[in-house]
PDB file of N, CA and C in Angstrom:
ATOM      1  N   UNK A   1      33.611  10.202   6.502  1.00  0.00           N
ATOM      2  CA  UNK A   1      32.978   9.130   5.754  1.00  0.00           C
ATOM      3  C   UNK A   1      32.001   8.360   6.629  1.00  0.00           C
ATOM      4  N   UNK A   2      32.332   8.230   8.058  1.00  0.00           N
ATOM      5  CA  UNK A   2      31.548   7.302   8.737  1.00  0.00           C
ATOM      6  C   UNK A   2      29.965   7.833   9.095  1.00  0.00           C
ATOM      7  N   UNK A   3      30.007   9.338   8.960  1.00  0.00           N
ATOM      8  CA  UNK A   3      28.819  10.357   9.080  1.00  0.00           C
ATOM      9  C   UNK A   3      28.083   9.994   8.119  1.00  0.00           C
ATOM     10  N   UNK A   4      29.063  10.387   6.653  1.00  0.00           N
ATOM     11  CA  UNK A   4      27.566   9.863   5.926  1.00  0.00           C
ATOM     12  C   UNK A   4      26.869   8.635   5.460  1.00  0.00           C
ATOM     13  N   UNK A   5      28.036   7.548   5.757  1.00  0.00           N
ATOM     14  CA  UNK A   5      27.065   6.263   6.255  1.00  0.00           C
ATOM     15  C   UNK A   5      26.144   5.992   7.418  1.00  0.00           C
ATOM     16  N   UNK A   6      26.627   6.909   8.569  1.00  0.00           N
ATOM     17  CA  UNK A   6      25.415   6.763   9.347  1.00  0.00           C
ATOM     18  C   UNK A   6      24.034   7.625   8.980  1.00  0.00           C
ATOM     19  N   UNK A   7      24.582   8.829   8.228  1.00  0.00           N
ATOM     20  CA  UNK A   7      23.102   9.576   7.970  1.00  0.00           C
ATOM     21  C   UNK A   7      22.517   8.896   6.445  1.00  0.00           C
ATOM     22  N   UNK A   8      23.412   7.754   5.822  1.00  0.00           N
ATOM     23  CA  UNK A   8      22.530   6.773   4.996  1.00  0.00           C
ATOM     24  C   UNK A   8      21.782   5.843   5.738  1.00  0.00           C
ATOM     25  N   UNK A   9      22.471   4.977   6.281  1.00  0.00           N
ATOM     26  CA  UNK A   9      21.572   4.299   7.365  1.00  0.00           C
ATOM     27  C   UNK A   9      20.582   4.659   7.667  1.00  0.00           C
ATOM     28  N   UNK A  10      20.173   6.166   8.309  1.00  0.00           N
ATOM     29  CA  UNK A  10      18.922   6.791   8.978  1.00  0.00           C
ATOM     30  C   UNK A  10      18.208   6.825   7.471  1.00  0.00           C
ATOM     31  N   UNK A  11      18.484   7.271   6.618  1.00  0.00           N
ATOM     32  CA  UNK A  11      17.624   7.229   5.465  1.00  0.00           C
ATOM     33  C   UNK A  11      16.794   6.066   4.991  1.00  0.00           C
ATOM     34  N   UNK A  12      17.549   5.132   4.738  1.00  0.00           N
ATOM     35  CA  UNK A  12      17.184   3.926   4.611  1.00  0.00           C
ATOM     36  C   UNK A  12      15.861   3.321   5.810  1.00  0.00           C
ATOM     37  N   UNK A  13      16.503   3.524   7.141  1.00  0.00           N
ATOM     38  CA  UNK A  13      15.420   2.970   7.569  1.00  0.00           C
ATOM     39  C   UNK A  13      14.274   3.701   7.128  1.00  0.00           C
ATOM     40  N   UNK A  14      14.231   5.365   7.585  1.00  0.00           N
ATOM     41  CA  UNK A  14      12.856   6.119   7.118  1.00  0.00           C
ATOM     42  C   UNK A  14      12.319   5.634   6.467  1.00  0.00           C
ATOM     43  N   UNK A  15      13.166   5.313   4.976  1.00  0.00           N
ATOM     44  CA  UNK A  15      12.275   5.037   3.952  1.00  0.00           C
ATOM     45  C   UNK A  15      11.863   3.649   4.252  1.00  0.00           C
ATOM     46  N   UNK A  16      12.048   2.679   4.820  1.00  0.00           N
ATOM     47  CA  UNK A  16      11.479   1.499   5.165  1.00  0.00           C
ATOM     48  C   UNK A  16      10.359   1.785   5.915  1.00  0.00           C
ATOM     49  N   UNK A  17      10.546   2.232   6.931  1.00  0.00           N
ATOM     50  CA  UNK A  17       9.253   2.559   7.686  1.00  0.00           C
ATOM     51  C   UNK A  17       8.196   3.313   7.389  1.00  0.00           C
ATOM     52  N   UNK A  18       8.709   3.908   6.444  1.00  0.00           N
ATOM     53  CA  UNK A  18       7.434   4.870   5.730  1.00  0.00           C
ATOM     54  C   UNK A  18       7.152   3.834   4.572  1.00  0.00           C
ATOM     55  N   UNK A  19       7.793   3.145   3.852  1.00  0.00           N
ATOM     56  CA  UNK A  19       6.852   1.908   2.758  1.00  0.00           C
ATOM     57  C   UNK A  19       6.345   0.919   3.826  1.00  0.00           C
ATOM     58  N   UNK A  20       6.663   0.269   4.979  1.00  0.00           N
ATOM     59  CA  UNK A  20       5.977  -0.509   5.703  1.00  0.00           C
ATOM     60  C   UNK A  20       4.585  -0.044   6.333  1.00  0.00           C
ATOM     61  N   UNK A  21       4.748   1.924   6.467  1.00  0.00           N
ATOM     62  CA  UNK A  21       3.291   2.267   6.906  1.00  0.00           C
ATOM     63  C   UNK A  21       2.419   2.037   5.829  1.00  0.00           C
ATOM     64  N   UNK A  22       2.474   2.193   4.641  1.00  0.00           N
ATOM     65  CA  UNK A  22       1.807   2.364   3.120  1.00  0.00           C
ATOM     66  C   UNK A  22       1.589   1.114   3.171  1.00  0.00           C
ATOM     67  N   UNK A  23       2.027   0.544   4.083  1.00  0.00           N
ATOM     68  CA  UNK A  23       1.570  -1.471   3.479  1.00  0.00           C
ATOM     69  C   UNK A  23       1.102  -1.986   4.377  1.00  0.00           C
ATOM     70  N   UNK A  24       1.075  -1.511   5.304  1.00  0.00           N
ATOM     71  CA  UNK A  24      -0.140  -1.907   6.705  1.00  0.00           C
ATOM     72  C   UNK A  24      -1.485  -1.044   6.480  1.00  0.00           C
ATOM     73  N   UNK A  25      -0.973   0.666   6.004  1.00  0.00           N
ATOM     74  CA  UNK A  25      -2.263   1.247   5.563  1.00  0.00           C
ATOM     75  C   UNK A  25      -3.176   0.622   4.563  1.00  0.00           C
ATOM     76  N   UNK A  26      -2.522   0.060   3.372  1.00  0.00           N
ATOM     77  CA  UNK A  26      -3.279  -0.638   2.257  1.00  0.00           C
ATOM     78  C   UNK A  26      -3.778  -2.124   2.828  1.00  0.00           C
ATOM     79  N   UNK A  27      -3.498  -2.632   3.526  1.00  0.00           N
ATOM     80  CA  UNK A  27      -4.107  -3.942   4.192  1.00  0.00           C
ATOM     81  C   UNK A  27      -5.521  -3.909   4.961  1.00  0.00           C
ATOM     82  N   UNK A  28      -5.027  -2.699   5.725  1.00  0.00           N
ATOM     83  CA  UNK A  28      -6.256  -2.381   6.552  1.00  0.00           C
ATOM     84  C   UNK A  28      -7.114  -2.106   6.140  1.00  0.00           C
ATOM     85  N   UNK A  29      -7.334  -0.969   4.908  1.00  0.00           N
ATOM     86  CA  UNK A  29      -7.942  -0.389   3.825  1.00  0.00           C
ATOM     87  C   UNK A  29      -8.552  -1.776   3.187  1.00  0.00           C
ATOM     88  N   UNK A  30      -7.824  -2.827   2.631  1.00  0.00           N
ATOM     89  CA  UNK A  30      -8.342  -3.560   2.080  1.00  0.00           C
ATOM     90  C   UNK A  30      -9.223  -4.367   2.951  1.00  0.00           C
ATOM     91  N   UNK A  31      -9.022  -4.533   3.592  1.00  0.00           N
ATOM     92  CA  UNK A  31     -10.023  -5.634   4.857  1.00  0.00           C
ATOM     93  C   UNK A  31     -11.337  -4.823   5.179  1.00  0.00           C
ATOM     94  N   UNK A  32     -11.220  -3.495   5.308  1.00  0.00           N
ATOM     95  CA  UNK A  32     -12.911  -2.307   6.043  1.00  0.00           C
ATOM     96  C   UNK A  32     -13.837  -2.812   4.486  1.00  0.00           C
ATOM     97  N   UNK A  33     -13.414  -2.671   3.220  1.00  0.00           N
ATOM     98  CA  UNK A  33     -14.261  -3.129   1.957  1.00  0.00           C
ATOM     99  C   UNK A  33     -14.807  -4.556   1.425  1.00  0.00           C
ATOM    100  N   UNK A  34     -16.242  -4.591   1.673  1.00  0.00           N
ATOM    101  CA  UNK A  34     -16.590  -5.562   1.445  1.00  0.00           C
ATOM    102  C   UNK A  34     -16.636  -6.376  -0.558  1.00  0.00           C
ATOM    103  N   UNK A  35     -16.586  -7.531  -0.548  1.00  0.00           N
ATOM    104  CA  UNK A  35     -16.496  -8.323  -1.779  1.00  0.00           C
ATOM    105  C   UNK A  35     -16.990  -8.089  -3.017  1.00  0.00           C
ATOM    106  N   UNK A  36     -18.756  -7.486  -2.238  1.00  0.00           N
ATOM    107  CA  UNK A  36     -19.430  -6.933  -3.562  1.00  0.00           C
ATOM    108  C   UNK A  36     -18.796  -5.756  -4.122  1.00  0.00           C
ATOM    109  N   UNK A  37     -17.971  -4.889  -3.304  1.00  0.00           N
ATOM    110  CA  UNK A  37     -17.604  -3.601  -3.707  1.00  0.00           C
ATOM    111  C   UNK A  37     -16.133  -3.659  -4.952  1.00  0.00           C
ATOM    112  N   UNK A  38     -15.270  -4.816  -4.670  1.00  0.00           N
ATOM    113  CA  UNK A  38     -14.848  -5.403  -5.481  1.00  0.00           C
ATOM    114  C   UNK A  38     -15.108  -5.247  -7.035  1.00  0.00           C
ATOM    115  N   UNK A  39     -16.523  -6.203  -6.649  1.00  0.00           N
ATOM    116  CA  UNK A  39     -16.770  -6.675  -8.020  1.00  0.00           C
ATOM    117  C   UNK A  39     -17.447  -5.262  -8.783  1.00  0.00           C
ATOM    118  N   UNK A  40     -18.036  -4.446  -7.982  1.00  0.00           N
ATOM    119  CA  UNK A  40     -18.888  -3.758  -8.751  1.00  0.00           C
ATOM    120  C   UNK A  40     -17.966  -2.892  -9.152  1.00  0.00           C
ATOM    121  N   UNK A  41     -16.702  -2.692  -8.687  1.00  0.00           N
ATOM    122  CA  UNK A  41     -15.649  -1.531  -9.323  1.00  0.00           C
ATOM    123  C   UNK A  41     -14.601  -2.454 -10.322  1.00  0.00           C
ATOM    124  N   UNK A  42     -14.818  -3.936 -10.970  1.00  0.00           N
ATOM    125  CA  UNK A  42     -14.394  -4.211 -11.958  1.00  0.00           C
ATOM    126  C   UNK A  42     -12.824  -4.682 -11.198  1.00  0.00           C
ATOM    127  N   UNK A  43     -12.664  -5.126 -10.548  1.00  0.00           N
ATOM    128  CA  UNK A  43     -11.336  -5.266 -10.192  1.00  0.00           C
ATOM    129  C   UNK A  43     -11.210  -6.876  -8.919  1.00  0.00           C
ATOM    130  N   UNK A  44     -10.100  -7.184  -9.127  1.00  0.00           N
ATOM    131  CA  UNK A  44      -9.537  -8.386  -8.409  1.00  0.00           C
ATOM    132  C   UNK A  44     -10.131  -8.564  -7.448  1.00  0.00           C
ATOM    133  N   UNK A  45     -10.651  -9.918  -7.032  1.00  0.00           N
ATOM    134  CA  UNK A  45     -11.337 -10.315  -5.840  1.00  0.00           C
ATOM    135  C   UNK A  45     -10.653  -9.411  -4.666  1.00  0.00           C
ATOM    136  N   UNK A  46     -11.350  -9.691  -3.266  1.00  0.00           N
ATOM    137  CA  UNK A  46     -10.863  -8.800  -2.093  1.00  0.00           C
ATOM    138  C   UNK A  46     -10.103 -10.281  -1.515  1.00  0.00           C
ATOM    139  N   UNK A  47     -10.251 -11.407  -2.363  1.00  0.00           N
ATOM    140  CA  UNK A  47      -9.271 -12.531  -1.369  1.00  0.00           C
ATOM    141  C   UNK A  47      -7.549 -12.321  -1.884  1.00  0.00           C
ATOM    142  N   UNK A  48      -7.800 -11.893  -3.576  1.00  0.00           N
ATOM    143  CA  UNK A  48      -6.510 -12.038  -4.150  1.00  0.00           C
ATOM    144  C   UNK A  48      -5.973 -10.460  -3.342  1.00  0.00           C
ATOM    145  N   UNK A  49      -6.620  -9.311  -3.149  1.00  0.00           N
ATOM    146  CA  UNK A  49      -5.758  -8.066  -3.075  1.00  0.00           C
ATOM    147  C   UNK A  49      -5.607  -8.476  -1.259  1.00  0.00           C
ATOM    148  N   UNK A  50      -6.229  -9.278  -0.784  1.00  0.00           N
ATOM    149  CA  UNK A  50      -5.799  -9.552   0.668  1.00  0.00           C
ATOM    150  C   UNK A  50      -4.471 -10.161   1.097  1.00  0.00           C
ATOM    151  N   UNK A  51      -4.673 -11.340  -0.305  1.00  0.00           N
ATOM    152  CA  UNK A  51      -2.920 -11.844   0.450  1.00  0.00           C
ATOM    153  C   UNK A  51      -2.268 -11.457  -0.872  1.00  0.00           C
ATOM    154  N   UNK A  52      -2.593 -10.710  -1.600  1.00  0.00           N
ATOM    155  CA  UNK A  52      -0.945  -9.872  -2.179  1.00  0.00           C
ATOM    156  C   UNK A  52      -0.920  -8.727  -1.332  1.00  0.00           C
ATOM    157  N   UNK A  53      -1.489  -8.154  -0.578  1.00  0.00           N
ATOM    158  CA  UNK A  53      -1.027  -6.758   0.383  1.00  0.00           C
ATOM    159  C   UNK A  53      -0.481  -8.083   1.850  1.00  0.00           C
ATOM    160  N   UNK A  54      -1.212  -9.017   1.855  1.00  0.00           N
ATOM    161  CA  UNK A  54      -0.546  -9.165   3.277  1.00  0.00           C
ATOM    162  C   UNK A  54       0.800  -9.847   2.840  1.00  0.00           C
ATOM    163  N   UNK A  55       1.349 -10.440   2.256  1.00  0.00           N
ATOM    164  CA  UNK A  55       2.617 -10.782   1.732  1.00  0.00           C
ATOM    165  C   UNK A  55       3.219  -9.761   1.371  1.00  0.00           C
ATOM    166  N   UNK A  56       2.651  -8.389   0.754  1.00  0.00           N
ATOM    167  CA  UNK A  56       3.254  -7.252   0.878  1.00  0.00           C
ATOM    168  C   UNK A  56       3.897  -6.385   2.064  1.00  0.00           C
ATOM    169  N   UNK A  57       3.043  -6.586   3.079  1.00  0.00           N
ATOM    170  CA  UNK A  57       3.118  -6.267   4.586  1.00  0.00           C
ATOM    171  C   UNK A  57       4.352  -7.222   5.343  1.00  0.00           C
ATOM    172  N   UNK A  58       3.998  -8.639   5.284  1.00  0.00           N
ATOM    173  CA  UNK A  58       5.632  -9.483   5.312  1.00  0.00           C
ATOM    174  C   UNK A  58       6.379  -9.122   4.873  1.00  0.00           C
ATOM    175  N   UNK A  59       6.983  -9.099   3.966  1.00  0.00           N
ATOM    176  CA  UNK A  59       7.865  -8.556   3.029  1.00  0.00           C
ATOM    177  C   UNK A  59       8.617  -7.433   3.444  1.00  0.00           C
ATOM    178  N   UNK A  60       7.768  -6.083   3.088  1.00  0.00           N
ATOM    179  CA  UNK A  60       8.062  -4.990   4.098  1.00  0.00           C
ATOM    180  C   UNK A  60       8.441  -5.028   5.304  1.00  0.00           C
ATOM    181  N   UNK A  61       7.735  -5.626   6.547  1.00  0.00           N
ATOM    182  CA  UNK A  61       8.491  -5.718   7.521  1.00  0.00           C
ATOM    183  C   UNK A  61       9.974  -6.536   7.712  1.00  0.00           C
ATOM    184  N   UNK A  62      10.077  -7.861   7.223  1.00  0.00           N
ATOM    185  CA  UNK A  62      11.568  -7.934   6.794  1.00  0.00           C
ATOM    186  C   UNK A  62      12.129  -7.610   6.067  1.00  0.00           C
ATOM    187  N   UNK A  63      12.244  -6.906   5.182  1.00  0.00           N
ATOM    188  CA  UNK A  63      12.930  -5.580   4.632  1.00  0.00           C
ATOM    189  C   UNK A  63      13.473  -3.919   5.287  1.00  0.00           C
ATOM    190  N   UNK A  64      12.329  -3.795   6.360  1.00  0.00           N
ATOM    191  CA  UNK A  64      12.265  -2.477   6.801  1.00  0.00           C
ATOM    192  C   UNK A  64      13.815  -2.189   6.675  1.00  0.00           C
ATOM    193  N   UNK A  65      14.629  -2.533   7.000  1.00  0.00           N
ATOM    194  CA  UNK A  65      15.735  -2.094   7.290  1.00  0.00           C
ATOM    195  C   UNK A  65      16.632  -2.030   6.039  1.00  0.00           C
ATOM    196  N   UNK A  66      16.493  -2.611   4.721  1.00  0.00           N
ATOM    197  CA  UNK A  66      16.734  -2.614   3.427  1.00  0.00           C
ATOM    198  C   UNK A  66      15.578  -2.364   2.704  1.00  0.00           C
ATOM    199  N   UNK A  67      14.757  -1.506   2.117  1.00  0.00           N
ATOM    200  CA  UNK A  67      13.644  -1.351   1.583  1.00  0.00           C
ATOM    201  C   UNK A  67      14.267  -1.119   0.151  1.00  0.00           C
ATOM    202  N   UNK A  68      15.392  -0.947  -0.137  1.00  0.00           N
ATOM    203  CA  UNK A  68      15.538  -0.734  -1.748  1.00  0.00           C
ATOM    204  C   UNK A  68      16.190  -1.869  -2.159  1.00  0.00           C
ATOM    205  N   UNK A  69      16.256  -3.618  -2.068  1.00  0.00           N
ATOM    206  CA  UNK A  69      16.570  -4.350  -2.732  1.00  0.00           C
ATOM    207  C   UNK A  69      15.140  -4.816  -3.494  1.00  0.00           C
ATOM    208  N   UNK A  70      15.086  -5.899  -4.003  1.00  0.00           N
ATOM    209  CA  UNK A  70      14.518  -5.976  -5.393  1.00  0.00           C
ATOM    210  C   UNK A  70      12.674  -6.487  -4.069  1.00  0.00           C
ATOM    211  N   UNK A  71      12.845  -7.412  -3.311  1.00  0.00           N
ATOM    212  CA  UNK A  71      11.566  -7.664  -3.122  1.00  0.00           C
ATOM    213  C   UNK A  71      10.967  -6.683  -2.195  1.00  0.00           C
ATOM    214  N   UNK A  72      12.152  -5.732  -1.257  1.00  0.00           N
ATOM    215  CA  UNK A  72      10.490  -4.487  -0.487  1.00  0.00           C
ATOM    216  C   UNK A  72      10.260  -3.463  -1.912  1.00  0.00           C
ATOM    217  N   UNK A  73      11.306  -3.159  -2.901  1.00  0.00           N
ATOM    218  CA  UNK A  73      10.591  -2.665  -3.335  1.00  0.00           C
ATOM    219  C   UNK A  73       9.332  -3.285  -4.377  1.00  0.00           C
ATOM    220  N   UNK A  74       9.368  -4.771  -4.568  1.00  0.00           N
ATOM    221  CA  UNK A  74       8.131  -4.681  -5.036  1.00  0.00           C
ATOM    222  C   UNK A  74       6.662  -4.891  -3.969  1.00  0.00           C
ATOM    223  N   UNK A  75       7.274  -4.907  -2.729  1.00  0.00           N
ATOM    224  CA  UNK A  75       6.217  -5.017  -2.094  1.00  0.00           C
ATOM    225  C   UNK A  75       5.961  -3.562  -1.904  1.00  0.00           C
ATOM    226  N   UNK A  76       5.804  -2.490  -1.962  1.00  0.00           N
ATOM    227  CA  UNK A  76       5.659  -1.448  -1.952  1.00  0.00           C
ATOM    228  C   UNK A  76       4.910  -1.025  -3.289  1.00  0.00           C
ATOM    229  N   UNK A  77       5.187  -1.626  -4.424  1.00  0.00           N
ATOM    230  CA  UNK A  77       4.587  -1.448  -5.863  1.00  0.00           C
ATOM    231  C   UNK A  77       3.495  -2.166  -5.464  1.00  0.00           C
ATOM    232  N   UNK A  78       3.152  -3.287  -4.696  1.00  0.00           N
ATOM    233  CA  UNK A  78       2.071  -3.853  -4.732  1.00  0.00           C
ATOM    234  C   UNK A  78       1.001  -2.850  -3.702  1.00  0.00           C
ATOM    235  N   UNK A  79       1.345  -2.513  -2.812  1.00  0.00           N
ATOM    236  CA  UNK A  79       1.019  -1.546  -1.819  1.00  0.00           C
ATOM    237  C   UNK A  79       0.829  -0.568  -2.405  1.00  0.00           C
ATOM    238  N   UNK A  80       1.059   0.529  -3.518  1.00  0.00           N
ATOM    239  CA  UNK A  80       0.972   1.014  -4.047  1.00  0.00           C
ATOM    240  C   UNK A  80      -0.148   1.132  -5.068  1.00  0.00           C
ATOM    241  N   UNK A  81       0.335   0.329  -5.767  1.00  0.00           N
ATOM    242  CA  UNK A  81      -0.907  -0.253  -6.885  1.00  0.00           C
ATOM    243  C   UNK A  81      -2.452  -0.331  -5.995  1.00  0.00           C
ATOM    244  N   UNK A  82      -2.790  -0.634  -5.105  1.00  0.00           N
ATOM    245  CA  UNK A  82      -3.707  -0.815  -5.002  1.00  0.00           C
ATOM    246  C   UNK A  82      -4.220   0.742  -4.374  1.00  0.00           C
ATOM    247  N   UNK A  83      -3.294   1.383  -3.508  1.00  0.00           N
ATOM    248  CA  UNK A  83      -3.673   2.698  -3.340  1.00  0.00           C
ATOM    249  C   UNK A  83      -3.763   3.907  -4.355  1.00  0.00           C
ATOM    250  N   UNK A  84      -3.479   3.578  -5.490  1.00  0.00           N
ATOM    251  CA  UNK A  84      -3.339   4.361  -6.582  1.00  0.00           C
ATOM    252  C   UNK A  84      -4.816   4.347  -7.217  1.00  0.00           C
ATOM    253  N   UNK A  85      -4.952   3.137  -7.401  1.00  0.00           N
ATOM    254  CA  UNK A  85      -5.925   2.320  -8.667  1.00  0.00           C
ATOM    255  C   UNK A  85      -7.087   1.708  -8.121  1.00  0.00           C
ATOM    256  N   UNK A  86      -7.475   0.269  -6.959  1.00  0.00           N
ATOM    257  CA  UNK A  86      -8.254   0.103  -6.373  1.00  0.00           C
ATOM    258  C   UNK A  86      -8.685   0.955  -5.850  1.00  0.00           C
ATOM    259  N   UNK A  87      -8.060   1.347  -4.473  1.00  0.00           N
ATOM    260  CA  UNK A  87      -8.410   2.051  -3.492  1.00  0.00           C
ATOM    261  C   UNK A  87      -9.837   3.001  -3.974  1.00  0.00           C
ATOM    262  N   UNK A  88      -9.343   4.279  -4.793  1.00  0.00           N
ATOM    263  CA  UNK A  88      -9.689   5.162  -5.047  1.00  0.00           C
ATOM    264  C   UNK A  88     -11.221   4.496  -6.040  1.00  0.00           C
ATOM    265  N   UNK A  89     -11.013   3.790  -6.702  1.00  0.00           N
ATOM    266  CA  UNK A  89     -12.761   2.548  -7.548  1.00  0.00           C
ATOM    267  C   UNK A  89     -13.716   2.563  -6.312  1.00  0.00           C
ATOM    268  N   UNK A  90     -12.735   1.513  -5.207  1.00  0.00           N
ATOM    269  CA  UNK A  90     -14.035   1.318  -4.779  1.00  0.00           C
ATOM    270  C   UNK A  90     -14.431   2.091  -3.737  1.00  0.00           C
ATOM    271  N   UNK A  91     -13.601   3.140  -3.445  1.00  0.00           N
ATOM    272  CA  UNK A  91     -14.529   4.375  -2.546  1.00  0.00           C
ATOM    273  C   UNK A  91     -15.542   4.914  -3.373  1.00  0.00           C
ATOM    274  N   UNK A  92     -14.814   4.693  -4.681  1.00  0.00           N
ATOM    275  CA  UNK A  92     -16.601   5.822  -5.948  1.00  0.00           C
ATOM    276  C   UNK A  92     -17.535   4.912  -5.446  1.00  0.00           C
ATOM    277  N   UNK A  93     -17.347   3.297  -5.886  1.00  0.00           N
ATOM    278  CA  UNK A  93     -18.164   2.422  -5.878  1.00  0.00           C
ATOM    279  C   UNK A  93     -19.452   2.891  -4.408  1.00  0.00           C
ATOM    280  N   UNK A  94     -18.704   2.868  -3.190  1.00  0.00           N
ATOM    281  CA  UNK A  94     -19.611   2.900  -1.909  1.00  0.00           C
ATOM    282  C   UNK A  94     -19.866   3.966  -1.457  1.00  0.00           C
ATOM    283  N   UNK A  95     -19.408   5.191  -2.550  1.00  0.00           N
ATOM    284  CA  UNK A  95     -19.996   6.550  -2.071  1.00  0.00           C
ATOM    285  C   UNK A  95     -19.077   7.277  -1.125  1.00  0.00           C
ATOM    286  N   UNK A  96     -17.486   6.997  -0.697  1.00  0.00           N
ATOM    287  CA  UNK A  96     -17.048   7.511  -0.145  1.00  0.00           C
ATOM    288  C   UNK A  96     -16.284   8.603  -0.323  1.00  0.00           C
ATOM    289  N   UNK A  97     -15.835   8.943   0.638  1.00  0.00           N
ATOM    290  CA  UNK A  97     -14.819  10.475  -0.257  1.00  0.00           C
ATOM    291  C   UNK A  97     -15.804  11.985   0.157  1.00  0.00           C
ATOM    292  N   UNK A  98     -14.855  12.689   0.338  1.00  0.00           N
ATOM    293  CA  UNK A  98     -15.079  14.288   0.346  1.00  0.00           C
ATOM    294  C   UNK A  98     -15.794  14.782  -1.063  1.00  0.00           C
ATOM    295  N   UNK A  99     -15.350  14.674  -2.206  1.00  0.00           N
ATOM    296  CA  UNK A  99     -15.970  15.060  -3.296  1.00  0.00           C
ATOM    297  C   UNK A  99     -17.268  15.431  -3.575  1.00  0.00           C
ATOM    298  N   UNK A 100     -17.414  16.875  -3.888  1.00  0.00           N
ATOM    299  CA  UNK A 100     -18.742  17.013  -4.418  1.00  0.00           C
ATOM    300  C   UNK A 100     -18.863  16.857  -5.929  1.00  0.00           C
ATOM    301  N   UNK A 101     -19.619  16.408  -6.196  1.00  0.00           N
ATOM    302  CA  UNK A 101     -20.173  16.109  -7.601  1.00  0.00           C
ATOM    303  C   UNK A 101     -20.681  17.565  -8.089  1.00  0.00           C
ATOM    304  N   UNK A 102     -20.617  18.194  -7.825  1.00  0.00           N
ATOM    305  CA  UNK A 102     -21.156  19.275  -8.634  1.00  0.00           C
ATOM    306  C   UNK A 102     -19.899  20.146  -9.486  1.00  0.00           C
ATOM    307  N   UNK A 103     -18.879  19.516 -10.075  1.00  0.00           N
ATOM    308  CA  UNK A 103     -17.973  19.924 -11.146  1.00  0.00           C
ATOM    309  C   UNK A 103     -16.722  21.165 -10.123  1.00  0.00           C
ATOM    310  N   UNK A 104     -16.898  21.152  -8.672  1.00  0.00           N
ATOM    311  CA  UNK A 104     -15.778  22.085  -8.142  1.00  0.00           C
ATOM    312  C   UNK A 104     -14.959  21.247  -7.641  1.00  0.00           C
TER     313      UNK A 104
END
């Protein structure tokens, strides 16, 4: 029994540390994009997605070690959300990305 609480334990943290990378990645991400790029992809100022990812990033880090009670995981939904949905706007917006436009 004590095994597989310790190989829960190891789980748990992983998964903390892997939602705390996703929430330092989405912070950073959010800070390289400038304001106009924001607006021109129709979506939340870059002040509001700054401090809901950086309160996301708090959060996460005191959590790391519990990431499945109720607030890392919504800091991870917030971290999320923006890598899902922003993220991906305003790279169209500034032309970024691998993608060729020619339908392949």
């Amino acid at each position: 029994m004590q095994l597989y609480s310790g190989f829960q334990s190891i789980i748990l943290v992983v998964l903390g540390v892997v939602a705390l990378g996703c929430e330092v990645f989405s912070f950073v991400d959010a800070l390289r994009h400038p304001e106009a790029a924001y607006v021109a992809a129709s979506k939340r100022t870059r002040t509001f997605w700054l401090v809901l990812l950086g309160v996301a990033l708090a959060v996460g880090f005191v959590t790391v070690f519990n990431p499945l009670n109720i607030f890392g995981l919504l800091a991870f939904v917030g971290s999320a959300v923006y890598l899902a949905d922003v993220r991906p706007a305003l790279r169209q917006v500034r032309g970024l990305g691998g993608r060729s436009h020619n339908g392949w």
